[in-house]
PDB file of N, CA and C in Angstrom:
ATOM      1  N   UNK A   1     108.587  91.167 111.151  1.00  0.00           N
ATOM      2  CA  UNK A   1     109.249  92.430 111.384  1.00  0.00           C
ATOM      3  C   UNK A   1     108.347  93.288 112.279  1.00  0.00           C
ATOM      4  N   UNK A   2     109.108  93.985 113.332  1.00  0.00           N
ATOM      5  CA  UNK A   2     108.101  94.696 114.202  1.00  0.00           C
ATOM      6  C   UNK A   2     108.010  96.125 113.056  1.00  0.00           C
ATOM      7  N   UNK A   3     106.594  96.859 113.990  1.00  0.00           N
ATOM      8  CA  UNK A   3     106.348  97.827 113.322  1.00  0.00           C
ATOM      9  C   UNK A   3     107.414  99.387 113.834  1.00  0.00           C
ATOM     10  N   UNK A   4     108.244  98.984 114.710  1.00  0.00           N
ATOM     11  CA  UNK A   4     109.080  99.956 115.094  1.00  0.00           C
ATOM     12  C   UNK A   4     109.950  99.741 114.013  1.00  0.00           C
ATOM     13  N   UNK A   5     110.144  98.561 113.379  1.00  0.00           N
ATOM     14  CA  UNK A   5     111.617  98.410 112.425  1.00  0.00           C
ATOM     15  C   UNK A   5     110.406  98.890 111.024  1.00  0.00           C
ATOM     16  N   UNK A   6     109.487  98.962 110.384  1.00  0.00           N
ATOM     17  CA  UNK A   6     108.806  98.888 109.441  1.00  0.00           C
ATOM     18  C   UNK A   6     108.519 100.706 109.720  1.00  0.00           C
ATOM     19  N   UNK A   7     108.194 101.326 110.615  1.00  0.00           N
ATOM     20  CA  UNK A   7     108.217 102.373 110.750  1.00  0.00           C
ATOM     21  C   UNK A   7     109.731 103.567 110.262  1.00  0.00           C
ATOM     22  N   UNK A   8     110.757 102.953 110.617  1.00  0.00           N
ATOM     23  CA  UNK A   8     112.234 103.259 110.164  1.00  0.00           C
ATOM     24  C   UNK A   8     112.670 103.150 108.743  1.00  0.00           C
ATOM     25  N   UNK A   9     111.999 101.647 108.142  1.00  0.00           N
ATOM     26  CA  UNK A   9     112.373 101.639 107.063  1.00  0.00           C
ATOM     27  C   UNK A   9     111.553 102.463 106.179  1.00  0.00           C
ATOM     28  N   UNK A  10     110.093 102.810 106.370  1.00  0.00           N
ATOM     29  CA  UNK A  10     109.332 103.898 106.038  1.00  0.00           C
ATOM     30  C   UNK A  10     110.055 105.409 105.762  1.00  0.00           C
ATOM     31  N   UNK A  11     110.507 105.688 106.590  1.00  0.00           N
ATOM     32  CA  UNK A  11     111.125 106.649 107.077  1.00  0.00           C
ATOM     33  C   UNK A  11     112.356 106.775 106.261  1.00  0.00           C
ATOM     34  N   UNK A  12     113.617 105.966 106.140  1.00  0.00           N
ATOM     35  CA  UNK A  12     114.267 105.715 105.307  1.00  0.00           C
ATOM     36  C   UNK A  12     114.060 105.582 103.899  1.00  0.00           C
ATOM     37  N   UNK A  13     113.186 105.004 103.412  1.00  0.00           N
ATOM     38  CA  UNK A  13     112.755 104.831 102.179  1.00  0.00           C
ATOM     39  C   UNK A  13     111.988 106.165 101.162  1.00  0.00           C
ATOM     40  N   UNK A  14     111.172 106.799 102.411  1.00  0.00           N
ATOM     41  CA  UNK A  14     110.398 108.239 102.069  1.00  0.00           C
ATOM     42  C   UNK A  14     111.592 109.127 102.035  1.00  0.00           C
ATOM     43  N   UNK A  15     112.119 109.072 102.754  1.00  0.00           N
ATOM     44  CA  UNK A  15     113.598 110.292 102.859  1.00  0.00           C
ATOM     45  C   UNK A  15     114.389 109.886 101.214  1.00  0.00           C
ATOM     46  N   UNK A  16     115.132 108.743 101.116  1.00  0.00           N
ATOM     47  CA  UNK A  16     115.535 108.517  99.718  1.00  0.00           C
ATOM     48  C   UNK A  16     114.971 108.564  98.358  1.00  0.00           C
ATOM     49  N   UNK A  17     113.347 108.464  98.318  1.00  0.00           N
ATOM     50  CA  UNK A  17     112.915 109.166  97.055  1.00  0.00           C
ATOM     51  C   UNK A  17     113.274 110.218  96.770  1.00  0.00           C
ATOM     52  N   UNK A  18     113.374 110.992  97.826  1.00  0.00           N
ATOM     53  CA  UNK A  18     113.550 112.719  97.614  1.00  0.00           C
ATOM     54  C   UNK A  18     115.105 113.096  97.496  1.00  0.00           C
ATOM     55  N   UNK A  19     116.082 112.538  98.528  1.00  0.00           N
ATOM     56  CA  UNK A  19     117.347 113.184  98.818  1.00  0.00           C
ATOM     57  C   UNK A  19     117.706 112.766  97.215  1.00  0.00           C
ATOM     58  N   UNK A  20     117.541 111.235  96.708  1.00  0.00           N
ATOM     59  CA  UNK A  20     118.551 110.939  95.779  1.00  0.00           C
ATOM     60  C   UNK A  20     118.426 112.035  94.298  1.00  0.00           C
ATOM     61  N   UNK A  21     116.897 111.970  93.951  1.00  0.00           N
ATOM     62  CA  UNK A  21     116.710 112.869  92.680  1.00  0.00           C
ATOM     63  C   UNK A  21     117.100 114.293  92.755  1.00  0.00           C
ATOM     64  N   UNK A  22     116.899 115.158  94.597  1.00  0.00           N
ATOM     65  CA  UNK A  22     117.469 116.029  94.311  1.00  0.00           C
ATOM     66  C   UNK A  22     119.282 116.444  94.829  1.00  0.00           C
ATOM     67  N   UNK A  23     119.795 115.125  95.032  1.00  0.00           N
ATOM     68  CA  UNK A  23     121.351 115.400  95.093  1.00  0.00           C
ATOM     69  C   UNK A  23     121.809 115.502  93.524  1.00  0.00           C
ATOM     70  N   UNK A  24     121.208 114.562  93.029  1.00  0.00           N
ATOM     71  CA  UNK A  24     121.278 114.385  91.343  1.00  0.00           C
ATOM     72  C   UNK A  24     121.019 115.939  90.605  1.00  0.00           C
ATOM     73  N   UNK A  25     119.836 116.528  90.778  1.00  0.00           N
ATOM     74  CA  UNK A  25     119.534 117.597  90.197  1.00  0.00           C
ATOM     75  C   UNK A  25     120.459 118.780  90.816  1.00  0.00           C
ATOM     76  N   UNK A  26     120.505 118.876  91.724  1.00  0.00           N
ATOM     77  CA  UNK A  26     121.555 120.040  92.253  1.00  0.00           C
ATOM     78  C   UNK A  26     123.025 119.972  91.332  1.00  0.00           C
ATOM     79  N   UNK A  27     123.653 118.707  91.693  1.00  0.00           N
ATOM     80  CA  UNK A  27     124.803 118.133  91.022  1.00  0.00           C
ATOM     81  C   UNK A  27     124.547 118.711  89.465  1.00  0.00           C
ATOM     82  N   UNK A  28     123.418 118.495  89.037  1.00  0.00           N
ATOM     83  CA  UNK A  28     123.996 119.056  87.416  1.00  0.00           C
ATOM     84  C   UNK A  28     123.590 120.255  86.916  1.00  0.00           C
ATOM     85  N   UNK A  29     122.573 120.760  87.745  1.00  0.00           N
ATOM     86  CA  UNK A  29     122.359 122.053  87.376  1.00  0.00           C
ATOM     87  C   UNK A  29     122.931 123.490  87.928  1.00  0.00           C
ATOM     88  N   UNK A  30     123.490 123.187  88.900  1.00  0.00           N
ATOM     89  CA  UNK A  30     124.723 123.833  89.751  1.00  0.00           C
ATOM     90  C   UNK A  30     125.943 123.887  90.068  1.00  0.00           C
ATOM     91  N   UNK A  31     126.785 125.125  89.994  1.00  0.00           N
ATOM     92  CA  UNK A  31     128.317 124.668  90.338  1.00  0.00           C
ATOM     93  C   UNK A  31     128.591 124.191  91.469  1.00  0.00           C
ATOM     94  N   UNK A  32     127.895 123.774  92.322  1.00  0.00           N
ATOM     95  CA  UNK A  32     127.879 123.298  93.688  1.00  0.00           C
ATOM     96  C   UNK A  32     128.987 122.325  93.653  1.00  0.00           C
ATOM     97  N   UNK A  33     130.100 122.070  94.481  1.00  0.00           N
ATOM     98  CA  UNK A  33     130.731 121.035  94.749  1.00  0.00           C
ATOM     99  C   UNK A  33     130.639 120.459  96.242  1.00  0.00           C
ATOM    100  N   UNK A  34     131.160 119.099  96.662  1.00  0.00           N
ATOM    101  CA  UNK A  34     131.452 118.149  97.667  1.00  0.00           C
ATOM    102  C   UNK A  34     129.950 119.171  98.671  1.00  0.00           C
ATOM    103  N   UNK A  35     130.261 119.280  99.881  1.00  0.00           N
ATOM    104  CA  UNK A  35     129.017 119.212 100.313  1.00  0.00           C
ATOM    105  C   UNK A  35     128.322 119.696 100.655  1.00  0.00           C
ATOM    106  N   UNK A  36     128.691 121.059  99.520  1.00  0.00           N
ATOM    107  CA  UNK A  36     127.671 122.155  99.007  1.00  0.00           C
ATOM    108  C   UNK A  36     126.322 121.524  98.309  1.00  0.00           C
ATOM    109  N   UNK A  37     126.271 120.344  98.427  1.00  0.00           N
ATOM    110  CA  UNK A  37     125.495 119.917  97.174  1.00  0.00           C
ATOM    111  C   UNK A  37     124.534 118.360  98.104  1.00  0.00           C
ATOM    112  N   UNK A  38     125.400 117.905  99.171  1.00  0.00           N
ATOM    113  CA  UNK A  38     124.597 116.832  99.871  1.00  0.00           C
ATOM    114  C   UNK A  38     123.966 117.714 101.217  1.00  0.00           C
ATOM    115  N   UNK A  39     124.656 119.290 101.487  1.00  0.00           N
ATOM    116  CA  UNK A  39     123.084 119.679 102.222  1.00  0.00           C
ATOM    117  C   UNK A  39     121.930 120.266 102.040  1.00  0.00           C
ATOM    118  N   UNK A  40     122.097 121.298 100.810  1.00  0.00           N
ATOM    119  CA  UNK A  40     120.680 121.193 100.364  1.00  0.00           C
ATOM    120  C   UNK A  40     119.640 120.418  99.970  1.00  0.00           C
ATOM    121  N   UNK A  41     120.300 119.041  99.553  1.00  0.00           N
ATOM    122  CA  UNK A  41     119.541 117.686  98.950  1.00  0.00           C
ATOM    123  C   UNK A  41     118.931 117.310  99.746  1.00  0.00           C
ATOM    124  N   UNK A  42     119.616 117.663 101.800  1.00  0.00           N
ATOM    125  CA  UNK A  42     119.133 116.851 102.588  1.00  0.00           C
ATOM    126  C   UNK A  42     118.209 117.328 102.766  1.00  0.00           C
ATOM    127  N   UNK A  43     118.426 119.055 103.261  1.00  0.00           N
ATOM    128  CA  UNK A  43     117.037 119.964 103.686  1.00  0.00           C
ATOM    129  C   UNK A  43     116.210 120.098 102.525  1.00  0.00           C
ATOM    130  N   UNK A  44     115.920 119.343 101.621  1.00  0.00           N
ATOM    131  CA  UNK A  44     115.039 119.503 100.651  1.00  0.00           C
ATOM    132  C   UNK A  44     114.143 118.674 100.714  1.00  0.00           C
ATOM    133  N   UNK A  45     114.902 117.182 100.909  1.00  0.00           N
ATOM    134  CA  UNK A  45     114.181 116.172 101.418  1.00  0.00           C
ATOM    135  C   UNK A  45     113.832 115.930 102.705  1.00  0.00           C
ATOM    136  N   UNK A  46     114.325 116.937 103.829  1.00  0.00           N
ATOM    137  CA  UNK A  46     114.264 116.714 104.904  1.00  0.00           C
ATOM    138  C   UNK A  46     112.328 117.509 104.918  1.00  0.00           C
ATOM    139  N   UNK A  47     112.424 118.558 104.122  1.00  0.00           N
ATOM    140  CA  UNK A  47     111.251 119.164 104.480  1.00  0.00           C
ATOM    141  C   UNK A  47     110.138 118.454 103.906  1.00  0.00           C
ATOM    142  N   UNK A  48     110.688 117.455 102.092  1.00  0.00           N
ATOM    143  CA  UNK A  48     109.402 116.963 101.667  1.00  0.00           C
ATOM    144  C   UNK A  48     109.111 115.741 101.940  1.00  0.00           C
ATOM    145  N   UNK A  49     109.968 115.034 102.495  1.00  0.00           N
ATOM    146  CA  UNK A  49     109.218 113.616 103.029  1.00  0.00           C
ATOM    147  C   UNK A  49     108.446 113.346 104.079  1.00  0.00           C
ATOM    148  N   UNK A  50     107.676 112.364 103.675  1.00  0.00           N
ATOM    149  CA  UNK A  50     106.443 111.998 104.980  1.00  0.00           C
ATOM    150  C   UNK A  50     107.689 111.571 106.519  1.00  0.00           C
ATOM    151  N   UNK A  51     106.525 112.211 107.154  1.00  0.00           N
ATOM    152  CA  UNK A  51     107.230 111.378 108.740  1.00  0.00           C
ATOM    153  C   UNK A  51     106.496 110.118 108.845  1.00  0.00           C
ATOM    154  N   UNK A  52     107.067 109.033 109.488  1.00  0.00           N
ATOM    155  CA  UNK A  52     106.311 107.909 109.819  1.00  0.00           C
ATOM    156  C   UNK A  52     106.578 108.046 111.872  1.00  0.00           C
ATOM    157  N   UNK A  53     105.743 107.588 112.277  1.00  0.00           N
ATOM    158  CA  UNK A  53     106.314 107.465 113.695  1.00  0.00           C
ATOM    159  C   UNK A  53     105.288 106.307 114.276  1.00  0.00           C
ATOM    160  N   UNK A  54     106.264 105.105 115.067  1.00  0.00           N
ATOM    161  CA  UNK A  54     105.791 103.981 116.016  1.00  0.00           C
ATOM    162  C   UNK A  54     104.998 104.140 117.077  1.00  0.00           C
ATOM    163  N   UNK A  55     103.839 103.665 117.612  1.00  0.00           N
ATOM    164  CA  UNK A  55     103.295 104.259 118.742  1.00  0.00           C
ATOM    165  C   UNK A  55     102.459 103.001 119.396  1.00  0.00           C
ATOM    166  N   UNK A  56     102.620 103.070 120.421  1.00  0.00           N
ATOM    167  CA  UNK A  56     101.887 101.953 121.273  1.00  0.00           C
ATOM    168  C   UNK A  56     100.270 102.460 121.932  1.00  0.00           C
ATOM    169  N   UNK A  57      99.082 102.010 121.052  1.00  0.00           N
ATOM    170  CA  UNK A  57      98.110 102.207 121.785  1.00  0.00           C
ATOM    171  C   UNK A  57      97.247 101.768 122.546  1.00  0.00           C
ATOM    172  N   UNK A  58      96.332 101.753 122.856  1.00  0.00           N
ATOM    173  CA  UNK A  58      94.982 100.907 123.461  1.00  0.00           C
ATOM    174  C   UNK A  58      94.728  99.795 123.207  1.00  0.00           C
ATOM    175  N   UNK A  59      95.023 100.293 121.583  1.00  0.00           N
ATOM    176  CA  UNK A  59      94.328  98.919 120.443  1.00  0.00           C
ATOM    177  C   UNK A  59      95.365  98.151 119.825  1.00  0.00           C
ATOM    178  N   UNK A  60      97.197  98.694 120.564  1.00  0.00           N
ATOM    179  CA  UNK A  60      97.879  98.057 119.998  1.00  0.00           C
ATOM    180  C   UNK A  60      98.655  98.669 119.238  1.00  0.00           C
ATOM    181  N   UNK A  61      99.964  98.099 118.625  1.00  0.00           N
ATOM    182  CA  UNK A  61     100.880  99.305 117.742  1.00  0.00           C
ATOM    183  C   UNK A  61     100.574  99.679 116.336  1.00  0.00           C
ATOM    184  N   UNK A  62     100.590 100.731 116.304  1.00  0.00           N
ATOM    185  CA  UNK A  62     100.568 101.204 115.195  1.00  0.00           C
ATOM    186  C   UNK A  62     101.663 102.318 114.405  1.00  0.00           C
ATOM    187  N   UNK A  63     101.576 102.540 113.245  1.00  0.00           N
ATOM    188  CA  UNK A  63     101.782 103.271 112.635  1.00  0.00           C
ATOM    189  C   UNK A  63     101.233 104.323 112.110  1.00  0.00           C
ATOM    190  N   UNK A  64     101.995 105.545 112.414  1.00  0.00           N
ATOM    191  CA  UNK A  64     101.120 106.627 111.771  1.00  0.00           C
ATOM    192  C   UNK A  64     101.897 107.817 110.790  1.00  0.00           C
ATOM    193  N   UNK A  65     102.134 108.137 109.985  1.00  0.00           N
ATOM    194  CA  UNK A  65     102.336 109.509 108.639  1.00  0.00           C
ATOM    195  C   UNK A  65     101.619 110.829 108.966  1.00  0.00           C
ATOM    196  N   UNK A  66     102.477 111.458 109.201  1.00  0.00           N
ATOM    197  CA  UNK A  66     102.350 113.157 108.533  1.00  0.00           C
ATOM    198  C   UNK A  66     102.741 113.569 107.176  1.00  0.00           C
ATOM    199  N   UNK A  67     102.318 114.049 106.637  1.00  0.00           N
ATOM    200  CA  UNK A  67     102.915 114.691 105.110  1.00  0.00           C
ATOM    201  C   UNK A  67     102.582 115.969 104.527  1.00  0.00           C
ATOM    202  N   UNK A  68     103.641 116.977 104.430  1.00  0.00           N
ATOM    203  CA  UNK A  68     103.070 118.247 103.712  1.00  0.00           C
ATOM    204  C   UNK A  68     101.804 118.285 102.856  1.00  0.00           C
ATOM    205  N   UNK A  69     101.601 117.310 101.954  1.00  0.00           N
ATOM    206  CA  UNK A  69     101.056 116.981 100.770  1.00  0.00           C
ATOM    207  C   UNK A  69      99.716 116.520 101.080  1.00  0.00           C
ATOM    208  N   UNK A  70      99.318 115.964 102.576  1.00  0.00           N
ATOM    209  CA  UNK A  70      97.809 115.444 102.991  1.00  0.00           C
ATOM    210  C   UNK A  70      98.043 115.952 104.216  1.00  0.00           C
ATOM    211  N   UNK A  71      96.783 116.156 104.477  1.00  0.00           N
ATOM    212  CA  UNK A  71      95.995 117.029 105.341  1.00  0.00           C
ATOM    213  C   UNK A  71      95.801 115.690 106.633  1.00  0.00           C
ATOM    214  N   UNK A  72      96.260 116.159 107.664  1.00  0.00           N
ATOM    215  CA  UNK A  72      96.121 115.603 109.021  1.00  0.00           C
ATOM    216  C   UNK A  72      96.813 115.113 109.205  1.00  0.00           C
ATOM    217  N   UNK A  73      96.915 113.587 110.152  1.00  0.00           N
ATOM    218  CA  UNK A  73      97.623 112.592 110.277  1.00  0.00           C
ATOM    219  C   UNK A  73      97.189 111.375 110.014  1.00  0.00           C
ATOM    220  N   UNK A  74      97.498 110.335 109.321  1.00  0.00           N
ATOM    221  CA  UNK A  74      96.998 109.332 108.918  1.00  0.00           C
ATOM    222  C   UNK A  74      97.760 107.837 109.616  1.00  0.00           C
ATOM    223  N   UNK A  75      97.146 106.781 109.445  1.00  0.00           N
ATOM    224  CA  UNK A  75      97.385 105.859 109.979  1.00  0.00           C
ATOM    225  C   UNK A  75      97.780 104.706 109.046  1.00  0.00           C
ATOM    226  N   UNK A  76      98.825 104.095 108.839  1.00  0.00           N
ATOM    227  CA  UNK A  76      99.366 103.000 108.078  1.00  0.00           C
ATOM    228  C   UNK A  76      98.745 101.711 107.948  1.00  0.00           C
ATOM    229  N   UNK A  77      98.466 101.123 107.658  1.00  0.00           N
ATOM    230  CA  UNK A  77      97.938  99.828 107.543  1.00  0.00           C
ATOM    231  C   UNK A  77      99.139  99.198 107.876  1.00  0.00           C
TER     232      UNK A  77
END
């Protein structure tokens, strides 16, 4: 698998920890209906998940993460 497709699924995968628990929590603790309730979940998760992004360097492709939660930018193994 290239690291452009491993970078996406990163990305995908970090986004769904967050959207699913808080579409769930909105849904029951709010009268929120239809999709009063899948856009705050998104911008919730949109703000707390890591970014992943593909990049072609010197040394070759890599992967690299931003995250509210750690300080700088870090690099994926």
């Amino acid at each position: 698998m290239s690291k452009k497709t491993k970078a996406f699924f990163y990305n995908l995968f970090g986004f769904s920890v967050f959207y699913i628990p808080a579409y769930l929590l909105i849904m029951t603790f709010t009268t929120l209906i239809g999709f009063w309730i899948a856009g705050p979940a998104f911008i919730i998760s949109l703000l707390l998940s890591p970014k992943f992004q593909y990049m072609n360097t010197s040394e070759g492709e890599k992967i690299f993460m931003k995250w509210i939660f750690k300080k700088g930018i870090h690099e994926v193994k």
